[in-house]
C-alpha atoms as a PDB file:
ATOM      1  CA  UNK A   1     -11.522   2.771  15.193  1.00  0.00           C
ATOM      2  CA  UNK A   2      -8.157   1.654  13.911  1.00  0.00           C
ATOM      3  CA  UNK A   3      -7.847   2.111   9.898  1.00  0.00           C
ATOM      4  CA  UNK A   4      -7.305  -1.061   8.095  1.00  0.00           C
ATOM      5  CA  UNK A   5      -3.696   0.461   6.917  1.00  0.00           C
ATOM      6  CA  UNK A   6      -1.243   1.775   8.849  1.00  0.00           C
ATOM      7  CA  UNK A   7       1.255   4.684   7.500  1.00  0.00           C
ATOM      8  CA  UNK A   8       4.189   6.338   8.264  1.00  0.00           C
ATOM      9  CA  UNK A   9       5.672   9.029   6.560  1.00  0.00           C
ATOM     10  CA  UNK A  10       9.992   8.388   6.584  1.00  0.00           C
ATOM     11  CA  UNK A  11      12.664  10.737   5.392  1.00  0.00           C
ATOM     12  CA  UNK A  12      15.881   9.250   4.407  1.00  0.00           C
ATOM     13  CA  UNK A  13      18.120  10.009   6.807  1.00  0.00           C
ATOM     14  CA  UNK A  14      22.191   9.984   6.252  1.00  0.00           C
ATOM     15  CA  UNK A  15      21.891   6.521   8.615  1.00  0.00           C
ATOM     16  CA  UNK A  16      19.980   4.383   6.321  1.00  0.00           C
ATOM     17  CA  UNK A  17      21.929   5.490   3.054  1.00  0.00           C
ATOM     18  CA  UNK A  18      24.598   3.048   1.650  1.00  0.00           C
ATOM     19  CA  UNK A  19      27.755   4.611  -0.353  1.00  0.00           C
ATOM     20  CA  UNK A  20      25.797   5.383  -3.188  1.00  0.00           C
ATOM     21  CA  UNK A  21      23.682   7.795  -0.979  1.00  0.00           C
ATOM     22  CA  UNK A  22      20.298   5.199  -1.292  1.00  0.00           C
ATOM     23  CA  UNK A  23      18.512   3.700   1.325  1.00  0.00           C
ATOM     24  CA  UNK A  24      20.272   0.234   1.837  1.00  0.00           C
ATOM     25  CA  UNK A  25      18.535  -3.180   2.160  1.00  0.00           C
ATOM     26  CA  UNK A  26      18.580  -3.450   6.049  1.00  0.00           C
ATOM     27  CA  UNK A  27      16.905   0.188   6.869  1.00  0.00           C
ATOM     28  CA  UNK A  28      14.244  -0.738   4.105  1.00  0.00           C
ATOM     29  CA  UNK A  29      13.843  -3.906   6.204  1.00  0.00           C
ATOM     30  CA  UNK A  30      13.664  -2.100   9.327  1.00  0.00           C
ATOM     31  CA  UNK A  31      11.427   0.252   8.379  1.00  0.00           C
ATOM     32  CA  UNK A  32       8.914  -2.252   7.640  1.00  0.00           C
ATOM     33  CA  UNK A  33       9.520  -4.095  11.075  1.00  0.00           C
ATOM     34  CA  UNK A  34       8.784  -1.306  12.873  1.00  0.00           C
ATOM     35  CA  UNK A  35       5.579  -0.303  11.379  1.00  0.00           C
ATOM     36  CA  UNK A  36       4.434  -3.879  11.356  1.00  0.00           C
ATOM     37  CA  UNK A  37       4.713  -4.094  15.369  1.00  0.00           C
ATOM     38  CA  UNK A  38       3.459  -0.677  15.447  1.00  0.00           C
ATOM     39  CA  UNK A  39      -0.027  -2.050  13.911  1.00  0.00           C
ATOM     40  CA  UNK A  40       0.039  -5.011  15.555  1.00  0.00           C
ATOM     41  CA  UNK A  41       0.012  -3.100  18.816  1.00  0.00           C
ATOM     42  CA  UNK A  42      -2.613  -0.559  17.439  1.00  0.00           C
ATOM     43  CA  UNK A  43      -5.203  -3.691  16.291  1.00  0.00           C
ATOM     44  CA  UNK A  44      -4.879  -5.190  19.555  1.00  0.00           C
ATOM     45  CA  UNK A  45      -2.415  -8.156  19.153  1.00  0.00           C
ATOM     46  CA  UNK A  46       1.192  -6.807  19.429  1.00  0.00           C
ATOM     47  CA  UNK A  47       3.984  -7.369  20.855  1.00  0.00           C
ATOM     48  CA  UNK A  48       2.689  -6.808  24.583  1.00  0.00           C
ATOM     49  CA  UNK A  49      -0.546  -7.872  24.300  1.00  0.00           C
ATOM     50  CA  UNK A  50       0.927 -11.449  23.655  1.00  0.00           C
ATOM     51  CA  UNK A  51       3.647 -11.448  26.077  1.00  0.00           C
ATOM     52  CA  UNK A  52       0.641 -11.551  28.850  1.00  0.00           C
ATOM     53  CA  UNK A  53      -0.163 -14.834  27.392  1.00  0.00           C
ATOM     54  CA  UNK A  54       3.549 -15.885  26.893  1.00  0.00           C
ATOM     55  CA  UNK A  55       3.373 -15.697  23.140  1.00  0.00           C
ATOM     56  CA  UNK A  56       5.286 -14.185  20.582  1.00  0.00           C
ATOM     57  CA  UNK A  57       5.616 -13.222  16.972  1.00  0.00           C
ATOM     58  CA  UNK A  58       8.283 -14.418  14.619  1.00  0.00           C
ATOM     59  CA  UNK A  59       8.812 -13.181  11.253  1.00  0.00           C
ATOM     60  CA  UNK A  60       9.118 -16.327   8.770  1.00  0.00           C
ATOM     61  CA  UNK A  61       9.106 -14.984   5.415  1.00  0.00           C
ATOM     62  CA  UNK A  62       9.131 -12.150   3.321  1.00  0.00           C
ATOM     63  CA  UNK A  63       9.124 -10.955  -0.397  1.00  0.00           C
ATOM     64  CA  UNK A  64       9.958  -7.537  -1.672  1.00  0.00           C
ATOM     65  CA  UNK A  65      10.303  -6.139  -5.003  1.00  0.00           C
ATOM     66  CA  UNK A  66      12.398  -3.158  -5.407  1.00  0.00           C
ATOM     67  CA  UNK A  67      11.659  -0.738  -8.210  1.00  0.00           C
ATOM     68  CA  UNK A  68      13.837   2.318  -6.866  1.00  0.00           C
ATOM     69  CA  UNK A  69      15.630   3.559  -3.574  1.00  0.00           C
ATOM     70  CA  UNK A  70      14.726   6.604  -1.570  1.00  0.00           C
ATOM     71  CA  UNK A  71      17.937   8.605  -1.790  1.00  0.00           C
ATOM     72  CA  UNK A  72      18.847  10.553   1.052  1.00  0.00           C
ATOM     73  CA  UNK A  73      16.863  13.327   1.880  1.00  0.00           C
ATOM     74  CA  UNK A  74      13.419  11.997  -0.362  1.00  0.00           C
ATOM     75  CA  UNK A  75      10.514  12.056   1.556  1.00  0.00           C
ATOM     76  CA  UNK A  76       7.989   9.231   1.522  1.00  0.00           C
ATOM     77  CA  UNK A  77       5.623   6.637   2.573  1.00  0.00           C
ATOM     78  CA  UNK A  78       4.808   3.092   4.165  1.00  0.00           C
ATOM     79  CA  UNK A  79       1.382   2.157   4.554  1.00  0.00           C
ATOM     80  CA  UNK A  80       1.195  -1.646   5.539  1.00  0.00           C
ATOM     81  CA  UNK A  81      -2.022  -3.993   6.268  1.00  0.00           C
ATOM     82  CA  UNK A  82      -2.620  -6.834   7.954  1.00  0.00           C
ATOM     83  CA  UNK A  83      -4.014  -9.501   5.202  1.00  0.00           C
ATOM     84  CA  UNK A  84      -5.371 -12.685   7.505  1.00  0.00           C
ATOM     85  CA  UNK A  85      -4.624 -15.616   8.196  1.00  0.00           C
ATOM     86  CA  UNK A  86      -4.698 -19.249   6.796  1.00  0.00           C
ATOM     87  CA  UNK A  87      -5.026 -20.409  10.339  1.00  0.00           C
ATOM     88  CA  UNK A  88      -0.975 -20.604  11.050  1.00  0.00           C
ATOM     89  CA  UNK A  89       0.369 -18.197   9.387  1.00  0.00           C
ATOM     90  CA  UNK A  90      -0.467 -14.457   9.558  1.00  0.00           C
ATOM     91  CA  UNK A  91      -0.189 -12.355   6.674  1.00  0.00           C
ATOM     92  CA  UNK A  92       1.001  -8.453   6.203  1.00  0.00           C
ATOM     93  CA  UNK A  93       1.571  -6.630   2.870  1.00  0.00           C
ATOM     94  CA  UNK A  94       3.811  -3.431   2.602  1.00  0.00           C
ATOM     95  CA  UNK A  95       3.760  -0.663  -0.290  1.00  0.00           C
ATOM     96  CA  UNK A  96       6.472   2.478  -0.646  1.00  0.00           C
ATOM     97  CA  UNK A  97       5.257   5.402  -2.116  1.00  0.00           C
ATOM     98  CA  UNK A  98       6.773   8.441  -3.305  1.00  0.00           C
ATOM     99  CA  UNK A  99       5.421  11.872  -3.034  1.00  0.00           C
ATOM    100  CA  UNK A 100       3.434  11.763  -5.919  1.00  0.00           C
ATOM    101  CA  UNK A 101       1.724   8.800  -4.513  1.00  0.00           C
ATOM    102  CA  UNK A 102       4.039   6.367  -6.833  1.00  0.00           C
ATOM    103  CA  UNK A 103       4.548   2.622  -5.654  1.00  0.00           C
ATOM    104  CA  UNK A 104       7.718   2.244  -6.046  1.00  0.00           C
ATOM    105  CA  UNK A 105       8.840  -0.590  -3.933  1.00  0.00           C
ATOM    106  CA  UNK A 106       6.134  -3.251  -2.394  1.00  0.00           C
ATOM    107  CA  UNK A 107       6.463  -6.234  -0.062  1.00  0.00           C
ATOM    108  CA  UNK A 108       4.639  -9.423   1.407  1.00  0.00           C
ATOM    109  CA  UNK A 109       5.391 -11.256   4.802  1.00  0.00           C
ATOM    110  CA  UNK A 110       4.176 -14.521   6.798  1.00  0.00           C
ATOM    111  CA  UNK A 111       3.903 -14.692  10.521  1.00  0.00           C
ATOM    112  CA  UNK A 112       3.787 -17.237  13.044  1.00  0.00           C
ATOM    113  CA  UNK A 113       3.044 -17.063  16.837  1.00  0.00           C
ATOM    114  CA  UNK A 114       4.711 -19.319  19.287  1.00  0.00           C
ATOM    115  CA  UNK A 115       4.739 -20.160  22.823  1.00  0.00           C
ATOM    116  CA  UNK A 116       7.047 -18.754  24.974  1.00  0.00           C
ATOM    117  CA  UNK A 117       8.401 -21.713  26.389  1.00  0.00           C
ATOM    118  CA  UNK A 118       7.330 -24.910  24.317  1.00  0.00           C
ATOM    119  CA  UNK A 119       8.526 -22.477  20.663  1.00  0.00           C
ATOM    120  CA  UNK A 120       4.859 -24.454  19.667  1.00  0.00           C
ATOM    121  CA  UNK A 121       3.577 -22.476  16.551  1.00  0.00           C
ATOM    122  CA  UNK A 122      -0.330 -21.251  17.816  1.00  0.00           C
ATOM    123  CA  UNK A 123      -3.201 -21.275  15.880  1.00  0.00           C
ATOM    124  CA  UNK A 124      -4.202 -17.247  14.544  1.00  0.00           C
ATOM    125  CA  UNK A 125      -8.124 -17.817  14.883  1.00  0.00           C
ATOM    126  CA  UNK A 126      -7.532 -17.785  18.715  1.00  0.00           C
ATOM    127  CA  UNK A 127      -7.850 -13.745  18.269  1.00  0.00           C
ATOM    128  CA  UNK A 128     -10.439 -11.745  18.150  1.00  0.00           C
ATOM    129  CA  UNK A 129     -11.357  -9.675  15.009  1.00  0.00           C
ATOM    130  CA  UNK A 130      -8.266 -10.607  12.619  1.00  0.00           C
ATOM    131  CA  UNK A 131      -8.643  -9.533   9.492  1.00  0.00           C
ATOM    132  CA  UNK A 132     -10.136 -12.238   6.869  1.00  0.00           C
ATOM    133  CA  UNK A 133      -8.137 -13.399   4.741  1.00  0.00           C
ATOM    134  CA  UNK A 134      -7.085 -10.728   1.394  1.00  0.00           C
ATOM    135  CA  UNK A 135      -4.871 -11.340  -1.429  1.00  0.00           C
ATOM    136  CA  UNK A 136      -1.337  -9.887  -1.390  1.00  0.00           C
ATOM    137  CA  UNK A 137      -0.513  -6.866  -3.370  1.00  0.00           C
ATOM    138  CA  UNK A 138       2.457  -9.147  -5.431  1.00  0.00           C
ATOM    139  CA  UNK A 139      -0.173 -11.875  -5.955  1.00  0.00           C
ATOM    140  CA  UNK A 140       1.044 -14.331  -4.054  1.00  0.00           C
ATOM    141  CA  UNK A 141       2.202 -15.417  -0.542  1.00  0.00           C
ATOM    142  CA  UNK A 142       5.813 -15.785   0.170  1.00  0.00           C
ATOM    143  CA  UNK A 143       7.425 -19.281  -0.463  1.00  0.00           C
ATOM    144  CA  UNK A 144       9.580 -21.671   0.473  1.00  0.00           C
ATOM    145  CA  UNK A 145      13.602 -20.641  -0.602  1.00  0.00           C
ATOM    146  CA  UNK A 146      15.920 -23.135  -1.653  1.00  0.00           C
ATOM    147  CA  UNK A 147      19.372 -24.273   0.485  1.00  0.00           C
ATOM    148  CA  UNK A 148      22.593 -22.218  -1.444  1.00  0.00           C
ATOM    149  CA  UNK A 149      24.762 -25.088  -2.250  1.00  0.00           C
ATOM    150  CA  UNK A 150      28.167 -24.532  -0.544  1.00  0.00           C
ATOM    151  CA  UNK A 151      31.233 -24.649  -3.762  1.00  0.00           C
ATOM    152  CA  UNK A 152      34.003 -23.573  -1.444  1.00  0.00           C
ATOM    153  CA  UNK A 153      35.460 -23.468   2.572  1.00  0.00           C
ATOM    154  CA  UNK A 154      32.976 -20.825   4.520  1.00  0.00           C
ATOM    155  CA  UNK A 155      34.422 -18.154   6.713  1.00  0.00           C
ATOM    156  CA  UNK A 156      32.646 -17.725   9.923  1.00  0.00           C
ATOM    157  CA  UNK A 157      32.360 -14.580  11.929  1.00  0.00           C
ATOM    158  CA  UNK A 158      31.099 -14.762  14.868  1.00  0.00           C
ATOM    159  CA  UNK A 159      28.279 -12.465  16.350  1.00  0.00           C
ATOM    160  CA  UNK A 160      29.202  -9.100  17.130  1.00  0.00           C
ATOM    161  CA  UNK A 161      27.679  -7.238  20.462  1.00  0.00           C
ATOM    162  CA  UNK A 162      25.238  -4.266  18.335  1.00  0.00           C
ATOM    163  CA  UNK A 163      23.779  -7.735  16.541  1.00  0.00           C
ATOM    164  CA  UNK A 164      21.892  -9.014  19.523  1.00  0.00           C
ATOM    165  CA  UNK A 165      18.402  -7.578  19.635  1.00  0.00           C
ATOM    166  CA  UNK A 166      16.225  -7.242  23.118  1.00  0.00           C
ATOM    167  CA  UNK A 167      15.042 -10.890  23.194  1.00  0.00           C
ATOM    168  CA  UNK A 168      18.885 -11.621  23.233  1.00  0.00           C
ATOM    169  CA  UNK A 169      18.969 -13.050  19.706  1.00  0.00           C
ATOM    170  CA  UNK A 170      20.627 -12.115  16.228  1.00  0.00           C
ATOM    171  CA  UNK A 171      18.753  -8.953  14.669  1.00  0.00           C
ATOM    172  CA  UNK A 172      16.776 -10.410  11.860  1.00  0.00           C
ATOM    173  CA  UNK A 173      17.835  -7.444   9.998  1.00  0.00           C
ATOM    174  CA  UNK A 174      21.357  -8.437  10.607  1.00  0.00           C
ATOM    175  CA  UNK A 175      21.566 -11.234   8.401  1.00  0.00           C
ATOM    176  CA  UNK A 176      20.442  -9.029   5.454  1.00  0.00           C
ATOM    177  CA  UNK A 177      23.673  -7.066   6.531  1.00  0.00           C
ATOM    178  CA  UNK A 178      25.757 -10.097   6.491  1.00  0.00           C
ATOM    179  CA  UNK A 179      24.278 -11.524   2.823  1.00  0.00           C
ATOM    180  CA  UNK A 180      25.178  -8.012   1.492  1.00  0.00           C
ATOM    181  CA  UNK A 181      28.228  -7.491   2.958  1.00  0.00           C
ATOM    182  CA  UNK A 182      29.002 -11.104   1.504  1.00  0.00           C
ATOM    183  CA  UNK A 183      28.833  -9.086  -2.294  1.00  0.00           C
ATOM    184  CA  UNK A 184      32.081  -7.508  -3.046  1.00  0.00           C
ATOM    185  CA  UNK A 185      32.019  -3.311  -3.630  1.00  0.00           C
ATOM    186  CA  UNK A 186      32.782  -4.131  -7.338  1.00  0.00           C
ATOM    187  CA  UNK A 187      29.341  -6.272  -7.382  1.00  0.00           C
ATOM    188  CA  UNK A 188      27.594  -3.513  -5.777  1.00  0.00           C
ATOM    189  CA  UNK A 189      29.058  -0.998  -8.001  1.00  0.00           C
ATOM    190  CA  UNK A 190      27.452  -2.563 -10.877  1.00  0.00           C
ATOM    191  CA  UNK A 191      24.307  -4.001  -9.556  1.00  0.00           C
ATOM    192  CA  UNK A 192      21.026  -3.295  -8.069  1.00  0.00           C
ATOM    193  CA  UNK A 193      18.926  -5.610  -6.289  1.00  0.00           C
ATOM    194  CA  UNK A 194      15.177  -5.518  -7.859  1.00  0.00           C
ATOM    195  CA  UNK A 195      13.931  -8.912  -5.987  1.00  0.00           C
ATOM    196  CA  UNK A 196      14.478 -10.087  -2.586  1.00  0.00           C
ATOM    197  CA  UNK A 197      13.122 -13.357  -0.974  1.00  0.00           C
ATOM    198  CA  UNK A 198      14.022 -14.605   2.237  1.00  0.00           C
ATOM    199  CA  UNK A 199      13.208 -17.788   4.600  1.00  0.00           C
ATOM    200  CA  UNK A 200      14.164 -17.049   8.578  1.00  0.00           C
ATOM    201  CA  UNK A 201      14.285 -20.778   9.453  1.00  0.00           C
ATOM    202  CA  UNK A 202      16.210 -20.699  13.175  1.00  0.00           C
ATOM    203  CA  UNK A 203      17.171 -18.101  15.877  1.00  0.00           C
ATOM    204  CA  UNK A 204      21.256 -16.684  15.951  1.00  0.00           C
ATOM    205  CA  UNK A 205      22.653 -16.787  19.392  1.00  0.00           C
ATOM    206  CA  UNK A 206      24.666 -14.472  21.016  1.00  0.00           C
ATOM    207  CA  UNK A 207      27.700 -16.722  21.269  1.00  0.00           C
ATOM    208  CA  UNK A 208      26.954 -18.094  17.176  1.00  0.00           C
ATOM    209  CA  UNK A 209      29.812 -17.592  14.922  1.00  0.00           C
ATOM    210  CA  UNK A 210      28.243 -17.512  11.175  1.00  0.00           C
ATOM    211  CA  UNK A 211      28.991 -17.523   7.627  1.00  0.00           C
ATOM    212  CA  UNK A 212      27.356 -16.810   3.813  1.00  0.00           C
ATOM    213  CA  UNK A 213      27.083 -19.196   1.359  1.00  0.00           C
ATOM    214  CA  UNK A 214      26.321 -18.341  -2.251  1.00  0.00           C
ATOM    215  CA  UNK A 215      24.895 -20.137  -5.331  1.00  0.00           C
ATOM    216  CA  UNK A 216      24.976 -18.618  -8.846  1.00  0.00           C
ATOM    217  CA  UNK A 217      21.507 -19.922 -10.178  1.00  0.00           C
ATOM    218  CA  UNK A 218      22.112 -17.745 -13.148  1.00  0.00           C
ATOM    219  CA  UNK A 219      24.188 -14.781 -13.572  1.00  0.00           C
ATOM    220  CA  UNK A 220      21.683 -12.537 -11.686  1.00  0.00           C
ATOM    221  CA  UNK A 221      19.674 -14.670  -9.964  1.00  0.00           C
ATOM    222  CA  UNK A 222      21.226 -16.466  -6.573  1.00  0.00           C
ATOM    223  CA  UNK A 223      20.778 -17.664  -3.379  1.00  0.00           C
ATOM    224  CA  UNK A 224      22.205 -17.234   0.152  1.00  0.00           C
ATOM    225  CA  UNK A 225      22.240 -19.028   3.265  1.00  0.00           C
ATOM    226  CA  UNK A 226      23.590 -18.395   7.019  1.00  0.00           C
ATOM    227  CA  UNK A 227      25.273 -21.190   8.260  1.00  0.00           C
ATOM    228  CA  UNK A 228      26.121 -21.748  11.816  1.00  0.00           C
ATOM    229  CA  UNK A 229      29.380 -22.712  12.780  1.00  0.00           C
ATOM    230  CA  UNK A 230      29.089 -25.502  15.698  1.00  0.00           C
ATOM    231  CA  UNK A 231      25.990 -27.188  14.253  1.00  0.00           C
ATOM    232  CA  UNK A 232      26.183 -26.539  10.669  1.00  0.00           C
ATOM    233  CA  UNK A 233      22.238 -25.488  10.469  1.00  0.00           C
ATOM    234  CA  UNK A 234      20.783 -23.005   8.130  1.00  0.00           C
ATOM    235  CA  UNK A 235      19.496 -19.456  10.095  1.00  0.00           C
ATOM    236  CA  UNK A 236      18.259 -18.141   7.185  1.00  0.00           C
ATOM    237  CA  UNK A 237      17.622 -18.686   3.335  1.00  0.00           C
ATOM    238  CA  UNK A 238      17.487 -15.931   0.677  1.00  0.00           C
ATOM    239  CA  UNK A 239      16.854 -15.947  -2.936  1.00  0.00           C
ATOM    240  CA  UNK A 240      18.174 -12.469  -4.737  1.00  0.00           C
ATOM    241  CA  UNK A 241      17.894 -11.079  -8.075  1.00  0.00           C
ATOM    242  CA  UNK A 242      19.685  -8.579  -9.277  1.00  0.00           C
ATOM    243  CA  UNK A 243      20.022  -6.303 -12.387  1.00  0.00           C
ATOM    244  CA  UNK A 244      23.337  -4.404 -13.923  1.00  0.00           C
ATOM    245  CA  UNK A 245      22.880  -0.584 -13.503  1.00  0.00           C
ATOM    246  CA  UNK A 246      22.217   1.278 -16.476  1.00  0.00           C
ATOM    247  CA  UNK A 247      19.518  -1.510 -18.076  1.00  0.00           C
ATOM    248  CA  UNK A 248      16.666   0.917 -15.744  1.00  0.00           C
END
């Protein structure tokens, strides 16, 4: 019988570390995209088991909270859960724990299956046995994110060949890369992010070209979006909050 959570135990390793030696915001993305298709597959709806009935899933929103970063080296764990469904969307909640059994970061997400062909979204209470419905460990579901109002000319880049993922789209951890690398090293050097919120609204291409655009809500609260160069849609949307170091 497959347990209702799912764990891995992770070691930072020298690849997922940013300059200041912690885990950086894509790796603790990734993490938590691999473990989610890992119990997907283990409760009997993954990533294969839908292919046979040309379906797919697509992640369309997540929330983390960040109290600390595993520093290189530190030893810990990810236990996730799937949480229901509403009926469209399917829900999965994350926590980080140290070895102490500390929560120190946790995380809620939304899925939605589509067809193959039509990109129709499908309705979750066509499977068998999904959980019921739970309430997420940050007390609420993930929500809509707000369009970053554009204040100057964009600079597009366009998508590079280690950005394409196996279903020959953009990485969805990619665009995390892209909003941070959009931060200068002197924001960075000063700031940590505690709050992340993010909308993935359309699929990057292989031949895209994309840009960033920012919008100071306050000081340490803004958002980001990924525009696309020859149509001008948004790929993603992403609400951040961030904290000067030293006020932990």
């Amino acid at each position: 019988m497959v347990p209702l959570k799912h764990i891995h135990h992770l070691k930072a390793k020298s690849y997922h570390i940013n300059r200041f030696g912690e885990v950086s915001t894509p790796f603790l993305f990734w993490y938590m995209q691999e473990i989610a298709w890992e119990h997907a597959h283990k409760l009997g709806f993954g990533f294969e088991h839908l292919k046979e009935d040309q379906l797919f899933w697509v992640l369309s929103r997540l929330s983390v909270k960040i109290g600390q970063r595993p520093r290189w080296t530190d030893e810990f764990t990810l236990e996730t859960w799937s949480r229901g469904t509403d009926g469209f969307f399917g829900y999965r909640d994350y926590r980080f724990l140290d070895k102490s059994g500390n929560e120190f970061i946790k995380a809620t997400s939304s899925w939605l299956v589509l067809d193959l062909e039509s990109r129709r979204i499908q309705r979750l209470s066509q499977f068998k046995n999904f959980p019921a419905y739970q309430e997420s460990v940050l007390g609420y579901n993930s929500g809509k994110v707000d369009s970053a109002a554009n204040h100057g000319e964009l600079t597009f880049y366009p998508v590079l060949f280690n950005e394409i993922d196996i279903n020959q789209h953009f990485n969805t951890g990619r665009y995390l890369e892209r909003i941070n690398n959009s931060y200068s090293i002197d924001f960075h050097e000063n700031h940590n992010l505690t709050e992340l919120e993010v909308n993935f609204v359309k699929e990057g291409m292989p031949d895209d070209s994309m840009a960033v655009s920012q919008q100071k809500l306050t000081e340490l609260e803004h958002l980001c979006s990924v525009i696309r160069q020859k149509d001008g849609s948004e790929l993603i949307r992403a609400r951040l909050v961030w904290e000067k170091k030293g006020n932990k």
